[in-house]
C-alpha atoms as a PDB file:
ATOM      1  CA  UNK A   1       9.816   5.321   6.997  1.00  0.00           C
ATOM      2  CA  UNK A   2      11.560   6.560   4.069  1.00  0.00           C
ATOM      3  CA  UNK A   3      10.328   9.500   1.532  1.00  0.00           C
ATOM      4  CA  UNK A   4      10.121   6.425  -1.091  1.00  0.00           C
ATOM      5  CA  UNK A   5       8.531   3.976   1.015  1.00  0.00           C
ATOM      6  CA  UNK A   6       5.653   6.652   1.788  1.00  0.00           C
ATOM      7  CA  UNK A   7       5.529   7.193  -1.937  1.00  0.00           C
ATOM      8  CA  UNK A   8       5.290   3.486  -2.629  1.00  0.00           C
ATOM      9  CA  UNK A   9       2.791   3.186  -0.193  1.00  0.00           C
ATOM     10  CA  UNK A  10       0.463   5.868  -1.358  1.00  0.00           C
ATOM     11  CA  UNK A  11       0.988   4.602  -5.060  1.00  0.00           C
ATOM     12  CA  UNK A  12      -0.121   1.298  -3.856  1.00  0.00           C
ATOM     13  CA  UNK A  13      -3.007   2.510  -2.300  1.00  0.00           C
ATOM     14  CA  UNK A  14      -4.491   4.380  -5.175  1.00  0.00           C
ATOM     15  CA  UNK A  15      -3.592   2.082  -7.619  1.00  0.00           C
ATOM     16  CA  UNK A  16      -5.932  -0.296  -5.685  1.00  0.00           C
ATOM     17  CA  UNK A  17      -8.500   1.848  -4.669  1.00  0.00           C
ATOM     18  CA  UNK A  18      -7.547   1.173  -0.467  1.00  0.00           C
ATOM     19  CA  UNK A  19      -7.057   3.465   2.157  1.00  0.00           C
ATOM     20  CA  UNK A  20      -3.487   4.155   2.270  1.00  0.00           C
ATOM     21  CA  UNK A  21      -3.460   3.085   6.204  1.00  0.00           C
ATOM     22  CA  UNK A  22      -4.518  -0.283   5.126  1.00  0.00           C
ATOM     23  CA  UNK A  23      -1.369  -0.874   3.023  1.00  0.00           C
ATOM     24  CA  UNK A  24       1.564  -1.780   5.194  1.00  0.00           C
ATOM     25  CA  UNK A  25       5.445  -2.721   4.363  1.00  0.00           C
ATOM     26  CA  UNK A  26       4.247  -6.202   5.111  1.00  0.00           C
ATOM     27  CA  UNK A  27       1.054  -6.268   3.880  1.00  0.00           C
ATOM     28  CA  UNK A  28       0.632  -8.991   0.676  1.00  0.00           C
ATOM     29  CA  UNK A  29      -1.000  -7.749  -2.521  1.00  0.00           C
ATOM     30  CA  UNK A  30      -3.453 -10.809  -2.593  1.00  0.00           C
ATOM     31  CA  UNK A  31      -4.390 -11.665   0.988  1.00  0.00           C
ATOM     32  CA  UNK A  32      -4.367  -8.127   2.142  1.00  0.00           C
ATOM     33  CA  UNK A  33      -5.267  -5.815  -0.699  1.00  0.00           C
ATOM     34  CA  UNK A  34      -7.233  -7.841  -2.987  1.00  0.00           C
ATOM     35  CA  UNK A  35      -5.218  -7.344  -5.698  1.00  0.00           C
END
C-alpha cells in the first residue's frame, strides 16, 4: 500500500473513532464503519 493510502487510512480511522485495522481499501463508510 501506498504512503497516501496508509495516510488515508489512518485519517479515516480517527476521524471515526475505529481501530485503524478495521478500515480497509474496501471497507464502506456506512456498513462497515458506522459512519
Amino acid at each position: 500500500m501506498s504512503n497516501i493510502d496508509e495516510r488515508v487510512l489512518k485519517m479515516v480511522a480517527e476521524q471515526l473513532g475505529v481501530k485503524e485495522e478495521d478500515v480497509k481499501p474496501d471497507s464502506s463508510f456506512v456498513d462497515d464503519l458506522g459512519a
